[in-house]
PDBML (XML) file of the C-alpha atoms, coordinates in Angstrom:
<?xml version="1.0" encoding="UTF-8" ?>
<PDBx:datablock datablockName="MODEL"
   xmlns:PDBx="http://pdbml.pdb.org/schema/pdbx-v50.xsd"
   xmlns:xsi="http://www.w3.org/2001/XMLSchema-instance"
   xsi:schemaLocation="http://pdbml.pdb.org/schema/pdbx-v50.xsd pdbx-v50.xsd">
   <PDBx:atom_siteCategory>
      <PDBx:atom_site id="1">
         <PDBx:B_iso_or_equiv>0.00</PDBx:B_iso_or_equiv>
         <PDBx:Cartn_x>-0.757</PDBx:Cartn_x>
         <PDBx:Cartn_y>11.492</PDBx:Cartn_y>
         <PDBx:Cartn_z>-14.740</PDBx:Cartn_z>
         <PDBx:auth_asym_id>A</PDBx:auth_asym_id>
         <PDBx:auth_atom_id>CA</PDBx:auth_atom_id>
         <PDBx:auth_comp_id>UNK</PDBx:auth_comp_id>
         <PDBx:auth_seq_id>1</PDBx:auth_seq_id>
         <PDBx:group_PDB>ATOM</PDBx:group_PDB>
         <PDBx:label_alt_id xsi:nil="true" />
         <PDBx:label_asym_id>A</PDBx:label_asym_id>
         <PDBx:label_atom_id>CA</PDBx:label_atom_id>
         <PDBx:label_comp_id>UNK</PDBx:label_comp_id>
         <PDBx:label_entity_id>1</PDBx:label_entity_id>
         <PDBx:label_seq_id>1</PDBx:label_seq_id>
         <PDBx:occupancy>1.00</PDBx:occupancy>
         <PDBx:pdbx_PDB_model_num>1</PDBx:pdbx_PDB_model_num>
         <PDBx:type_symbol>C</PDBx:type_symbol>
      </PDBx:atom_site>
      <PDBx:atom_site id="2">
         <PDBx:B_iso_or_equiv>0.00</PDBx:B_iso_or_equiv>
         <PDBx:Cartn_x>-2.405</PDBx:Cartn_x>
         <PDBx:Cartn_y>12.894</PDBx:Cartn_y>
         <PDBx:Cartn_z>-11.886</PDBx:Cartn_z>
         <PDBx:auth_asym_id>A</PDBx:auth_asym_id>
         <PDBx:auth_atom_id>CA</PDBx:auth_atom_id>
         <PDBx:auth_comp_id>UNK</PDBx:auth_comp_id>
         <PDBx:auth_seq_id>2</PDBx:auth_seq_id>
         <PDBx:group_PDB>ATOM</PDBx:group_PDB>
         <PDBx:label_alt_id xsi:nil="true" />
         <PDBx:label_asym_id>A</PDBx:label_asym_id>
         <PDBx:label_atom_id>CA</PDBx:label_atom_id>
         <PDBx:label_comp_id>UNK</PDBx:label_comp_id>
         <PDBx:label_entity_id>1</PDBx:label_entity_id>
         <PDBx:label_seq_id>2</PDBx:label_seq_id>
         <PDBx:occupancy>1.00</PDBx:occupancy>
         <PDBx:pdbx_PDB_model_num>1</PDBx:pdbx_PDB_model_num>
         <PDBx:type_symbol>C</PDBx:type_symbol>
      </PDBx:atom_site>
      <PDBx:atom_site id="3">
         <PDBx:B_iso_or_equiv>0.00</PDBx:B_iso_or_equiv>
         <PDBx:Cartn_x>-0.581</PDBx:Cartn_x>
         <PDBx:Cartn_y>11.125</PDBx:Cartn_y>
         <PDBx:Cartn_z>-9.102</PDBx:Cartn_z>
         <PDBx:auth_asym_id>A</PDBx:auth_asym_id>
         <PDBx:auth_atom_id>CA</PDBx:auth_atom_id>
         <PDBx:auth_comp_id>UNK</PDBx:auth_comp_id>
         <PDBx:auth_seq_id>3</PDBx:auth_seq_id>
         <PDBx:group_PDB>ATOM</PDBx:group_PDB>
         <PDBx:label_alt_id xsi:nil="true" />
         <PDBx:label_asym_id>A</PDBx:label_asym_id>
         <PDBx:label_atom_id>CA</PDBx:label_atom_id>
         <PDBx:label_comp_id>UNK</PDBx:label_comp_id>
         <PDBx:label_entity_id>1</PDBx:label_entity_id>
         <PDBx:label_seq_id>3</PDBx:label_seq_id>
         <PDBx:occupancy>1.00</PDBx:occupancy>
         <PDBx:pdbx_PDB_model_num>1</PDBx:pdbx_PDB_model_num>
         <PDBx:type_symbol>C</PDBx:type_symbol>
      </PDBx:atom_site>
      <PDBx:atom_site id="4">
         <PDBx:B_iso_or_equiv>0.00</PDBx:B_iso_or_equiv>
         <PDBx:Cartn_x>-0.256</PDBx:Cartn_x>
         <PDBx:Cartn_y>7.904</PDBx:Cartn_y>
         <PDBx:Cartn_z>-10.810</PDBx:Cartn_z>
         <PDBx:auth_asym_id>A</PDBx:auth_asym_id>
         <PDBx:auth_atom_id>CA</PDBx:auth_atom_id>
         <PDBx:auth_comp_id>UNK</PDBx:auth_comp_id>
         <PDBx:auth_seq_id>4</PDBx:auth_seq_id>
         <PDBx:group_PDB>ATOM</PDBx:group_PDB>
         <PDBx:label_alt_id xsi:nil="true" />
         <PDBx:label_asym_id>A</PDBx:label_asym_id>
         <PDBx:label_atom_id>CA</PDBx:label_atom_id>
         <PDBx:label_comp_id>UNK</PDBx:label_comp_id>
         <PDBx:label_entity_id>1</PDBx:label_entity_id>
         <PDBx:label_seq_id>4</PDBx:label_seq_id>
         <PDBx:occupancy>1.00</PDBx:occupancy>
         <PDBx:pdbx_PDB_model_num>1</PDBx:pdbx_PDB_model_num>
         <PDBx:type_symbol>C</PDBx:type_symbol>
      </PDBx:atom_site>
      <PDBx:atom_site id="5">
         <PDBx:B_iso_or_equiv>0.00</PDBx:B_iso_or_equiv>
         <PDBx:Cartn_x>3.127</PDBx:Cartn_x>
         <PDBx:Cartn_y>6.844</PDBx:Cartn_y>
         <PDBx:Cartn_z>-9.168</PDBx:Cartn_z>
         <PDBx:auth_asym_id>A</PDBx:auth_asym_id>
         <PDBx:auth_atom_id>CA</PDBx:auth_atom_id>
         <PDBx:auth_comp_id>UNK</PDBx:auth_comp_id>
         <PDBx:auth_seq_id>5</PDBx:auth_seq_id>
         <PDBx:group_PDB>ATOM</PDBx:group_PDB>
         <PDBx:label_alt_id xsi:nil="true" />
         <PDBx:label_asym_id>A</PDBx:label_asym_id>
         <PDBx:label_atom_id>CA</PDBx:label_atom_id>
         <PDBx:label_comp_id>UNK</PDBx:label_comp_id>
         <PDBx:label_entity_id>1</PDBx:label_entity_id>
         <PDBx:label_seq_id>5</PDBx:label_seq_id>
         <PDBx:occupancy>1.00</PDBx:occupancy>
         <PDBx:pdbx_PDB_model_num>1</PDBx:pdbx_PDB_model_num>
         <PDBx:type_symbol>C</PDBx:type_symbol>
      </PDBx:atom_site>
      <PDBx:atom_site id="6">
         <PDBx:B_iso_or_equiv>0.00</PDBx:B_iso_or_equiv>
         <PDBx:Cartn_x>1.934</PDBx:Cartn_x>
         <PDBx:Cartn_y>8.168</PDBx:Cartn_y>
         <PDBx:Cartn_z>-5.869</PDBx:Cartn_z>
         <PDBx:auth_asym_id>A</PDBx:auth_asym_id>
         <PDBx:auth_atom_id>CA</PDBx:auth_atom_id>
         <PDBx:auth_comp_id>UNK</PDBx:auth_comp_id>
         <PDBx:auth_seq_id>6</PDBx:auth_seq_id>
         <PDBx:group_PDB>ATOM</PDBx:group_PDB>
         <PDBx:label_alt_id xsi:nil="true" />
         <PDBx:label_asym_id>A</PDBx:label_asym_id>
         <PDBx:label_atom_id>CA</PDBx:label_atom_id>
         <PDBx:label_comp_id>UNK</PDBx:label_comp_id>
         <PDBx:label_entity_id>1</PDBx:label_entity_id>
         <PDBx:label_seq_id>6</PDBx:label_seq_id>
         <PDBx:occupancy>1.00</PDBx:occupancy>
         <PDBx:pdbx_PDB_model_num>1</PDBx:pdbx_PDB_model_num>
         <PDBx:type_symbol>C</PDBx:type_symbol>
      </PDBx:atom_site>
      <PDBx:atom_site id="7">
         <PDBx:B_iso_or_equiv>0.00</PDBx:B_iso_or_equiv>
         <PDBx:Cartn_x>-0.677</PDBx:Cartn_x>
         <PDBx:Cartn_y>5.977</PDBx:Cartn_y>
         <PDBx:Cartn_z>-5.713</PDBx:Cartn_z>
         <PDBx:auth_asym_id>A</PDBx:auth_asym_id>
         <PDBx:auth_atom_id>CA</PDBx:auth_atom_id>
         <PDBx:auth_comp_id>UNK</PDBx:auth_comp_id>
         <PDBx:auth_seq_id>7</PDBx:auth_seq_id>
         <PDBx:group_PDB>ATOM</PDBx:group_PDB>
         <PDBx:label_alt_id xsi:nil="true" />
         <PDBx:label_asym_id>A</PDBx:label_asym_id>
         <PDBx:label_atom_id>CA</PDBx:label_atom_id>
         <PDBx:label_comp_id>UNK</PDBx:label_comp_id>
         <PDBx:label_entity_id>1</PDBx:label_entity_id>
         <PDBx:label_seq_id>7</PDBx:label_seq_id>
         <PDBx:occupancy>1.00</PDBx:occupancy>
         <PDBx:pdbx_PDB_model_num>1</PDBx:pdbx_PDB_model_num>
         <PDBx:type_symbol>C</PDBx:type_symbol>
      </PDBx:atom_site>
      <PDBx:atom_site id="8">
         <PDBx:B_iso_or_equiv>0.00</PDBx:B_iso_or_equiv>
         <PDBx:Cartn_x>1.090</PDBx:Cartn_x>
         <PDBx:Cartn_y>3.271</PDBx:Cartn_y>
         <PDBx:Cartn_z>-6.838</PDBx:Cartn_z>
         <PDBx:auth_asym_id>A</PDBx:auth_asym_id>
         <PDBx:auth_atom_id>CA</PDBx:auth_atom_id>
         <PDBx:auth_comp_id>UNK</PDBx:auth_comp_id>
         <PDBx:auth_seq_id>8</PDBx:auth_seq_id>
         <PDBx:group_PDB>ATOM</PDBx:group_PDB>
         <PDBx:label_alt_id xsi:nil="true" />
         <PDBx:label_asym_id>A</PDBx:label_asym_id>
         <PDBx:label_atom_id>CA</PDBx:label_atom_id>
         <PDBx:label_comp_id>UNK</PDBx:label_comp_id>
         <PDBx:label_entity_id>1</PDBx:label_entity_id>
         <PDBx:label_seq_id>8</PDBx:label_seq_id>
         <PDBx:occupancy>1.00</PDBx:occupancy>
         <PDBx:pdbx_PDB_model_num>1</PDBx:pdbx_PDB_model_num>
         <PDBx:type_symbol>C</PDBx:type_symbol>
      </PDBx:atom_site>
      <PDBx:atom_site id="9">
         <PDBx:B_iso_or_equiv>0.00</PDBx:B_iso_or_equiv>
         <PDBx:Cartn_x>3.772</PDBx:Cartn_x>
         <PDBx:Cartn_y>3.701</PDBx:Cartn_y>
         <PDBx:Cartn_z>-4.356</PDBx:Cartn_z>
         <PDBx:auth_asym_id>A</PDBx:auth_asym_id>
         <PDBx:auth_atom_id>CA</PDBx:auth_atom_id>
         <PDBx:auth_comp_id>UNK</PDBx:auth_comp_id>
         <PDBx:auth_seq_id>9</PDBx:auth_seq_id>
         <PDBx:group_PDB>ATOM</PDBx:group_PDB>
         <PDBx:label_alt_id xsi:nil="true" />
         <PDBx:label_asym_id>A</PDBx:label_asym_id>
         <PDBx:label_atom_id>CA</PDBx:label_atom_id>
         <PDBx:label_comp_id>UNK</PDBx:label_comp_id>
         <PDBx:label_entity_id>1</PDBx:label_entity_id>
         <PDBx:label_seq_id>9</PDBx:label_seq_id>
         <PDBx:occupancy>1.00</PDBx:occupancy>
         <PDBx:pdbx_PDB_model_num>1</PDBx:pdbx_PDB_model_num>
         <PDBx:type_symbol>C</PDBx:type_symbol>
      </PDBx:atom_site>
      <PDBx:atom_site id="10">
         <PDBx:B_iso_or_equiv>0.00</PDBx:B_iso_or_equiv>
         <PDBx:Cartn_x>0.301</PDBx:Cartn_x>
         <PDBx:Cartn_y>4.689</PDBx:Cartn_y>
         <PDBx:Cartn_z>-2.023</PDBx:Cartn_z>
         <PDBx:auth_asym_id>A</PDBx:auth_asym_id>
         <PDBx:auth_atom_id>CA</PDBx:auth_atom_id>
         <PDBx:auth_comp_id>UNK</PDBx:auth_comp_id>
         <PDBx:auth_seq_id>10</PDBx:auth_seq_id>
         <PDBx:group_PDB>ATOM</PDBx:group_PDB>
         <PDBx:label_alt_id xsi:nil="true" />
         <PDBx:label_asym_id>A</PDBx:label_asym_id>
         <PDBx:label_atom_id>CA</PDBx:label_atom_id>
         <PDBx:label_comp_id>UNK</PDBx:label_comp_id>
         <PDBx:label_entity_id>1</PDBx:label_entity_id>
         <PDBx:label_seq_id>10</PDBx:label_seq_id>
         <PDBx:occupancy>1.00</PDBx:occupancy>
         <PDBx:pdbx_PDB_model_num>1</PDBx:pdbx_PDB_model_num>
         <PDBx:type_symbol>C</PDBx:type_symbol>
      </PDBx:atom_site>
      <PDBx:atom_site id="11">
         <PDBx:B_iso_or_equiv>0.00</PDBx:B_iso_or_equiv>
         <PDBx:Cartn_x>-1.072</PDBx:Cartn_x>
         <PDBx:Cartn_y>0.762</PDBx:Cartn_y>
         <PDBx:Cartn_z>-2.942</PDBx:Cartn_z>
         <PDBx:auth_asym_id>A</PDBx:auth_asym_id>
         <PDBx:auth_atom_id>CA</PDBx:auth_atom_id>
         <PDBx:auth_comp_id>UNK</PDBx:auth_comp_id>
         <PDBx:auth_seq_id>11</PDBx:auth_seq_id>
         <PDBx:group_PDB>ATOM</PDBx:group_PDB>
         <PDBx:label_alt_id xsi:nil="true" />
         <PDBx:label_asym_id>A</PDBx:label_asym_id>
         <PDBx:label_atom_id>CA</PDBx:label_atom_id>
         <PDBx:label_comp_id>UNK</PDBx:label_comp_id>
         <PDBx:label_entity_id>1</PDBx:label_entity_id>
         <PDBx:label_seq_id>11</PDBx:label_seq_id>
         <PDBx:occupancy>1.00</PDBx:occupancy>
         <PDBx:pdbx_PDB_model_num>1</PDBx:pdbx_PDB_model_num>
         <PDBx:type_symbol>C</PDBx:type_symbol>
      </PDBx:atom_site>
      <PDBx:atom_site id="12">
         <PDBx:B_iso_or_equiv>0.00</PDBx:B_iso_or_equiv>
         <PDBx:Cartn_x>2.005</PDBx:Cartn_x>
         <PDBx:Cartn_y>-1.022</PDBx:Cartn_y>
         <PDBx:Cartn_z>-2.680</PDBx:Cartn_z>
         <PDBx:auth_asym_id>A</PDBx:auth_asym_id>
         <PDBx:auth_atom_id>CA</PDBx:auth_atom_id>
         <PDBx:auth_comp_id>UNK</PDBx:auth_comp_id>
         <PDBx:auth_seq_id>12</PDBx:auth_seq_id>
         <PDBx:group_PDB>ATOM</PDBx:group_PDB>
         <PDBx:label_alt_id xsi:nil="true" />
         <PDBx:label_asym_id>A</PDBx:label_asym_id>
         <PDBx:label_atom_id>CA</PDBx:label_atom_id>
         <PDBx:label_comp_id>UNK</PDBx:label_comp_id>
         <PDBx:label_entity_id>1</PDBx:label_entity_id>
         <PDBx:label_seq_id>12</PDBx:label_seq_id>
         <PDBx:occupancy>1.00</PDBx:occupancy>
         <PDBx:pdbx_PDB_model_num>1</PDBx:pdbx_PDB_model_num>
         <PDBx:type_symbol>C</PDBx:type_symbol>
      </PDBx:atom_site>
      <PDBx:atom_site id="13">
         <PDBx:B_iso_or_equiv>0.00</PDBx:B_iso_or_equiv>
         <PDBx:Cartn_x>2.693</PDBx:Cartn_x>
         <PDBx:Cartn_y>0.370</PDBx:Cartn_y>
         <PDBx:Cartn_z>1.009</PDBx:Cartn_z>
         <PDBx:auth_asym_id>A</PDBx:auth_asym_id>
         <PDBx:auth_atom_id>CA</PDBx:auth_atom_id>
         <PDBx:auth_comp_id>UNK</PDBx:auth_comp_id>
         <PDBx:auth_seq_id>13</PDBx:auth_seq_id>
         <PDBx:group_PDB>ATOM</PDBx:group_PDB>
         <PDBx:label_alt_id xsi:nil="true" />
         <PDBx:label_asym_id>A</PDBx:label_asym_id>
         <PDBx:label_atom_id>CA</PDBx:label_atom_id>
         <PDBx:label_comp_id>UNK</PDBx:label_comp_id>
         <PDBx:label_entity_id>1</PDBx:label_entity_id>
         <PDBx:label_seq_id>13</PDBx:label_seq_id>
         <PDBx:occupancy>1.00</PDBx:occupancy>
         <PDBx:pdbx_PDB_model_num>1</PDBx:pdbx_PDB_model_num>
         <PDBx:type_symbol>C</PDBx:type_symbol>
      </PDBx:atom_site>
      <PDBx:atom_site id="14">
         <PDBx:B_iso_or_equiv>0.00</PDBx:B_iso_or_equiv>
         <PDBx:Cartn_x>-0.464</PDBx:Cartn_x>
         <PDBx:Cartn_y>0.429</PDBx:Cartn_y>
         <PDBx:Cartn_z>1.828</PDBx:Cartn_z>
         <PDBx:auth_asym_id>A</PDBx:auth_asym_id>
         <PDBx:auth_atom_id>CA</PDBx:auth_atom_id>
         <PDBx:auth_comp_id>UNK</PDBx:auth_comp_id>
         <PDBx:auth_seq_id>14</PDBx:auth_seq_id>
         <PDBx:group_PDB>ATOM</PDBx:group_PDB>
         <PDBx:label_alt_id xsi:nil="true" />
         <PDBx:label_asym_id>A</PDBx:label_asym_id>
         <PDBx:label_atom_id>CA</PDBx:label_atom_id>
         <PDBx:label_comp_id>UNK</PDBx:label_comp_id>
         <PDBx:label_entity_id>1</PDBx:label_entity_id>
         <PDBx:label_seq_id>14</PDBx:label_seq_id>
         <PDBx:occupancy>1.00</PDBx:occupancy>
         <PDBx:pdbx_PDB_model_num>1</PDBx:pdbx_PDB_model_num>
         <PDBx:type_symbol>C</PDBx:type_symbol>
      </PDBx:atom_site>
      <PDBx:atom_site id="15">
         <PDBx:B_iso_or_equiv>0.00</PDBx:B_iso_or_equiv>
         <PDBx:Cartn_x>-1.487</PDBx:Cartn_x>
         <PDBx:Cartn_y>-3.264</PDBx:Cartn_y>
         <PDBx:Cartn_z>0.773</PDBx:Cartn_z>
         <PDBx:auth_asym_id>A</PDBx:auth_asym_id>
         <PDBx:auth_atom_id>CA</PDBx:auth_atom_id>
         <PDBx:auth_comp_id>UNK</PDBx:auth_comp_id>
         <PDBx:auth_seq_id>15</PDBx:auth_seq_id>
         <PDBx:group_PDB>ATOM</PDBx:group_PDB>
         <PDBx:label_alt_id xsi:nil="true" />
         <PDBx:label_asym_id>A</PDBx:label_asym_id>
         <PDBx:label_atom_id>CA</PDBx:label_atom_id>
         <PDBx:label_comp_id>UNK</PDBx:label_comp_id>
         <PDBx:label_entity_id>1</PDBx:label_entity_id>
         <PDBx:label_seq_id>15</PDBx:label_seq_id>
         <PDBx:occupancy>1.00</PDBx:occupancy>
         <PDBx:pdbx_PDB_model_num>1</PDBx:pdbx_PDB_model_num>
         <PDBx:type_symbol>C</PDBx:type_symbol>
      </PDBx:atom_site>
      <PDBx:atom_site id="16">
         <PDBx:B_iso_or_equiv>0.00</PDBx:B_iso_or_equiv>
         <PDBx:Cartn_x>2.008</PDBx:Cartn_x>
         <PDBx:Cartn_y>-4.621</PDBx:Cartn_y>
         <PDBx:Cartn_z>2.521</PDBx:Cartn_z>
         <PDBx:auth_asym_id>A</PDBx:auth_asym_id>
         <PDBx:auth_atom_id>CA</PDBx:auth_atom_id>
         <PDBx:auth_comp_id>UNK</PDBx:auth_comp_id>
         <PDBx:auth_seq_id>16</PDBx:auth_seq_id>
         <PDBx:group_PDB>ATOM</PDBx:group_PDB>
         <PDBx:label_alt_id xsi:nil="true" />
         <PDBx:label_asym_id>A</PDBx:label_asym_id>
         <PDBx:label_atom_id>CA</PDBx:label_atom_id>
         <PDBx:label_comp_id>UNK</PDBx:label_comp_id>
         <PDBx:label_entity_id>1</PDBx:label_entity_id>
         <PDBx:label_seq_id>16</PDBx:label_seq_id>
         <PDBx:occupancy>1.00</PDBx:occupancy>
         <PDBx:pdbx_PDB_model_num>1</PDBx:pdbx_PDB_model_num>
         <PDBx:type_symbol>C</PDBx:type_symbol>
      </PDBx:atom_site>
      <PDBx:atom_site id="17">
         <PDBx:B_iso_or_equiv>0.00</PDBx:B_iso_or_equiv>
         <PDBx:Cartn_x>1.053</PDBx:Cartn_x>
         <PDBx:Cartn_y>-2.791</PDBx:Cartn_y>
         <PDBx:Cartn_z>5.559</PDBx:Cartn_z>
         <PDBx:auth_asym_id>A</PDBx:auth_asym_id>
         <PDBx:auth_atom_id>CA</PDBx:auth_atom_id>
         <PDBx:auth_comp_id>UNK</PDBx:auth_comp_id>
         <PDBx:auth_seq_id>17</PDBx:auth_seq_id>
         <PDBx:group_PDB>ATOM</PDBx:group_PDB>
         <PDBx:label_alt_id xsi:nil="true" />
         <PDBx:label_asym_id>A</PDBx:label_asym_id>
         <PDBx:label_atom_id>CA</PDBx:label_atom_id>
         <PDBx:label_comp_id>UNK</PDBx:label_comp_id>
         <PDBx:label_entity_id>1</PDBx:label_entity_id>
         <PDBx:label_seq_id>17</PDBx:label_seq_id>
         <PDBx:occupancy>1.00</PDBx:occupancy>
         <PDBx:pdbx_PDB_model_num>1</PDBx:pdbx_PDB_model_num>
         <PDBx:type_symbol>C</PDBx:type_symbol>
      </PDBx:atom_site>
      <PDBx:atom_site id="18">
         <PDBx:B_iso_or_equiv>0.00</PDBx:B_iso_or_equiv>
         <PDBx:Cartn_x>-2.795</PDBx:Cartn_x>
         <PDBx:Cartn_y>-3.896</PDBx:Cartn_y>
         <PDBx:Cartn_z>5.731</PDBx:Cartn_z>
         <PDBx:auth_asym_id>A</PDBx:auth_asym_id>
         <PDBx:auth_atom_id>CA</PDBx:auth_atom_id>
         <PDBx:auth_comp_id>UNK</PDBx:auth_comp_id>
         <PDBx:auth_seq_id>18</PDBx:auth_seq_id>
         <PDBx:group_PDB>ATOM</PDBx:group_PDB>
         <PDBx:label_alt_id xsi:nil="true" />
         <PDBx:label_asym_id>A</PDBx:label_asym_id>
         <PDBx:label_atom_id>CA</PDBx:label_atom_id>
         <PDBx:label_comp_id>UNK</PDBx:label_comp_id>
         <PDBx:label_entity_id>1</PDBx:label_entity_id>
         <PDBx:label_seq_id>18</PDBx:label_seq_id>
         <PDBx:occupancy>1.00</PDBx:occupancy>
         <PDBx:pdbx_PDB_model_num>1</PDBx:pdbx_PDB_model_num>
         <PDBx:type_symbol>C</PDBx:type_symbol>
      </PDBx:atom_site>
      <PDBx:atom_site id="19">
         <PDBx:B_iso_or_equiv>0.00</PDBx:B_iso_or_equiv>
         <PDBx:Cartn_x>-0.685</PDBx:Cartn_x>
         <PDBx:Cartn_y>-7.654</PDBx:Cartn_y>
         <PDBx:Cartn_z>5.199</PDBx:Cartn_z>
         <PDBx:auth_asym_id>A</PDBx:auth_asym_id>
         <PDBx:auth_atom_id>CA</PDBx:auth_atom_id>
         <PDBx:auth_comp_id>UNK</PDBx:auth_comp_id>
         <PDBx:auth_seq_id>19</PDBx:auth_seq_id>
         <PDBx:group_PDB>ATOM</PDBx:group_PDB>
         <PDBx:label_alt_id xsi:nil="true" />
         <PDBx:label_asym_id>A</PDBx:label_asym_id>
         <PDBx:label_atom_id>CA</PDBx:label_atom_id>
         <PDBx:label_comp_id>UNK</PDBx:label_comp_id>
         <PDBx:label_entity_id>1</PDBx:label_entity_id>
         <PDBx:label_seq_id>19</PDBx:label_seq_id>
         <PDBx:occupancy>1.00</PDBx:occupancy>
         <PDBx:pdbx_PDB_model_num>1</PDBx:pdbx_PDB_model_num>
         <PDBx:type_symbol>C</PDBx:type_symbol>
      </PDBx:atom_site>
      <PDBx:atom_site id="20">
         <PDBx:B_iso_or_equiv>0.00</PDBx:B_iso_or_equiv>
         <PDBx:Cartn_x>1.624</PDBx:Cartn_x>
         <PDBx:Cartn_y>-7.685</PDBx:Cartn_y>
         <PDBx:Cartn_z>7.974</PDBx:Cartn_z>
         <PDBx:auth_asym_id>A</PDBx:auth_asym_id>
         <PDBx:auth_atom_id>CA</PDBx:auth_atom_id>
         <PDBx:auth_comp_id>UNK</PDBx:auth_comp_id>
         <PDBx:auth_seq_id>20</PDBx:auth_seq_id>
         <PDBx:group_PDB>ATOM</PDBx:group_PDB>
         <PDBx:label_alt_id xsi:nil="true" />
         <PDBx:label_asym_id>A</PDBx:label_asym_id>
         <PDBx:label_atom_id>CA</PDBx:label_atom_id>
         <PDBx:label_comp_id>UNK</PDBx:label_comp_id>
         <PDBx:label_entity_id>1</PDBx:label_entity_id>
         <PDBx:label_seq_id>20</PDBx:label_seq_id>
         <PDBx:occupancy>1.00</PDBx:occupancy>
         <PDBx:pdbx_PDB_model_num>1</PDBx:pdbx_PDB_model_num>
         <PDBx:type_symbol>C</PDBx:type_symbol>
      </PDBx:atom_site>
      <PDBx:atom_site id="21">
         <PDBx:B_iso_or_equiv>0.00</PDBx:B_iso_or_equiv>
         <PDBx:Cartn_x>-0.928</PDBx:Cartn_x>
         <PDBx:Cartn_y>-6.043</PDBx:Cartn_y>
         <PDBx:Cartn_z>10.286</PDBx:Cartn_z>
         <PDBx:auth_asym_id>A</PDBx:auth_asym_id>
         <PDBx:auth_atom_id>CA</PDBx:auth_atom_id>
         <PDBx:auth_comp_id>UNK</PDBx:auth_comp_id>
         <PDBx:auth_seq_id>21</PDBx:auth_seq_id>
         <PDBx:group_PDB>ATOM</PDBx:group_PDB>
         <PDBx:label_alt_id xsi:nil="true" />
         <PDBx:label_asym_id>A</PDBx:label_asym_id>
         <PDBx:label_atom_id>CA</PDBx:label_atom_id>
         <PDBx:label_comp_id>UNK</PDBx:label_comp_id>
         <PDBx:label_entity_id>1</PDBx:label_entity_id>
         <PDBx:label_seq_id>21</PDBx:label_seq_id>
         <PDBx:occupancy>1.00</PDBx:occupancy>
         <PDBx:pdbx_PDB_model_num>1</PDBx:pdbx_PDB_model_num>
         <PDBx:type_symbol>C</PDBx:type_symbol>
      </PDBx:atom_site>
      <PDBx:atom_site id="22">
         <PDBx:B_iso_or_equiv>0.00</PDBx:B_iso_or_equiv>
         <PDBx:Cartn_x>-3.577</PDBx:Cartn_x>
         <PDBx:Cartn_y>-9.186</PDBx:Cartn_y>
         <PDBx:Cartn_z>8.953</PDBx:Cartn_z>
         <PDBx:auth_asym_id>A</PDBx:auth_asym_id>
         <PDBx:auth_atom_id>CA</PDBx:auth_atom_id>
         <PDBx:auth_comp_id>UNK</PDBx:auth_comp_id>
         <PDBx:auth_seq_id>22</PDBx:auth_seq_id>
         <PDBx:group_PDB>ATOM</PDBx:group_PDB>
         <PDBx:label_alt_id xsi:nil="true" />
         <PDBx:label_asym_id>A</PDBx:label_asym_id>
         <PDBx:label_atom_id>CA</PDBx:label_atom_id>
         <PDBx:label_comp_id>UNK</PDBx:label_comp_id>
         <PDBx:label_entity_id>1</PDBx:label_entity_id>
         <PDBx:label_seq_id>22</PDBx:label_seq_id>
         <PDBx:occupancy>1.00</PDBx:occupancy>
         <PDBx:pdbx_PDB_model_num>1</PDBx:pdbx_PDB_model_num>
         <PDBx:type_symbol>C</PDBx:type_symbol>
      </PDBx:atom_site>
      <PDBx:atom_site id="23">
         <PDBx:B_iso_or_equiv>0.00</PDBx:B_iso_or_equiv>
         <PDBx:Cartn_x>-0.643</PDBx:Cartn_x>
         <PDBx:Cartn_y>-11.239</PDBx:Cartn_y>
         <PDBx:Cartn_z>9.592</PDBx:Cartn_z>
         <PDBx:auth_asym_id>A</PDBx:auth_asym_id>
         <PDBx:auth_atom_id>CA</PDBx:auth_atom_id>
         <PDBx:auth_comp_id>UNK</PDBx:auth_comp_id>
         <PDBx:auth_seq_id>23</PDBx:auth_seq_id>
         <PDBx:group_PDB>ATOM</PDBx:group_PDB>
         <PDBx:label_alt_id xsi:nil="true" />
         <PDBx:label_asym_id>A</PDBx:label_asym_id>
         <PDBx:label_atom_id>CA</PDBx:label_atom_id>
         <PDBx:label_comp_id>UNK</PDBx:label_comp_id>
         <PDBx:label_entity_id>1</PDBx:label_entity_id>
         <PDBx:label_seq_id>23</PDBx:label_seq_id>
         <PDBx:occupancy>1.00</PDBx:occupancy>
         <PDBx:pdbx_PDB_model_num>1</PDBx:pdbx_PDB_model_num>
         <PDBx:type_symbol>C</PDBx:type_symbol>
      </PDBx:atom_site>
      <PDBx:atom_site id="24">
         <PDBx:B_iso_or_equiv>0.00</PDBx:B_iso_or_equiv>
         <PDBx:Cartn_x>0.450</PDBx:Cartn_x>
         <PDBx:Cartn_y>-9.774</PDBx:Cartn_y>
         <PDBx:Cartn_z>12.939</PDBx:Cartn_z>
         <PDBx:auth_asym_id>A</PDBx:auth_asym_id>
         <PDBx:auth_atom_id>CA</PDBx:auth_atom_id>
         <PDBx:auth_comp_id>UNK</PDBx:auth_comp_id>
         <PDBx:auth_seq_id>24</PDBx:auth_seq_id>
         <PDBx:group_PDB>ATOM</PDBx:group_PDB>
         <PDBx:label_alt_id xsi:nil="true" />
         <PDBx:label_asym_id>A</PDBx:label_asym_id>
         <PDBx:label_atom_id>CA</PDBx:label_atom_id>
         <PDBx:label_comp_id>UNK</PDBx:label_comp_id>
         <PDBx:label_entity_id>1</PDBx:label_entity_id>
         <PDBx:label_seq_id>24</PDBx:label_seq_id>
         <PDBx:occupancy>1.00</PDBx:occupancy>
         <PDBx:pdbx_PDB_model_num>1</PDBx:pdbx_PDB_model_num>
         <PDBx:type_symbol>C</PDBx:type_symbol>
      </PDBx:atom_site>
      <PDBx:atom_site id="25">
         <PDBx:B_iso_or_equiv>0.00</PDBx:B_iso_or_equiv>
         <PDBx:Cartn_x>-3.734</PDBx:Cartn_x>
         <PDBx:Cartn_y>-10.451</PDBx:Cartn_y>
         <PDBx:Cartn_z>13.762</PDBx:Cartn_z>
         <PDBx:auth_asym_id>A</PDBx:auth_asym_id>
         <PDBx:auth_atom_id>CA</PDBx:auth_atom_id>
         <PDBx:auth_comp_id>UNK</PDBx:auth_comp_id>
         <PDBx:auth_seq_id>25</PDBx:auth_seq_id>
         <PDBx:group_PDB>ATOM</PDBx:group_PDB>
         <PDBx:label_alt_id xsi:nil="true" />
         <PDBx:label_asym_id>A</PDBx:label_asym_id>
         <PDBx:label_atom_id>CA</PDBx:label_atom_id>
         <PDBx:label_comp_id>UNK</PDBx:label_comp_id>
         <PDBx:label_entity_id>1</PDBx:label_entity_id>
         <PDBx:label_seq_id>25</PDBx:label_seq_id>
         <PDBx:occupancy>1.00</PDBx:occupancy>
         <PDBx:pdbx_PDB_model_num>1</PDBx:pdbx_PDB_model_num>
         <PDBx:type_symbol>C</PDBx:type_symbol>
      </PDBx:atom_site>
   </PDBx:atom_siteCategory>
</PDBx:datablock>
């Protein structure tokens, strides 16, 4: 509960975003 899937969904974007921008670097 309280936003659990959000943040899920939050971490998974958020961690394959912070990866391809550390990648793009």
């Amino acid at each position: 509960d309280g936003g659990y899937a959000l943040r899920r969904a939050g971490v998974a974007v958020g961690s394959l975003v912070l990866a391809a921008a550390g990648a793009l670097v």
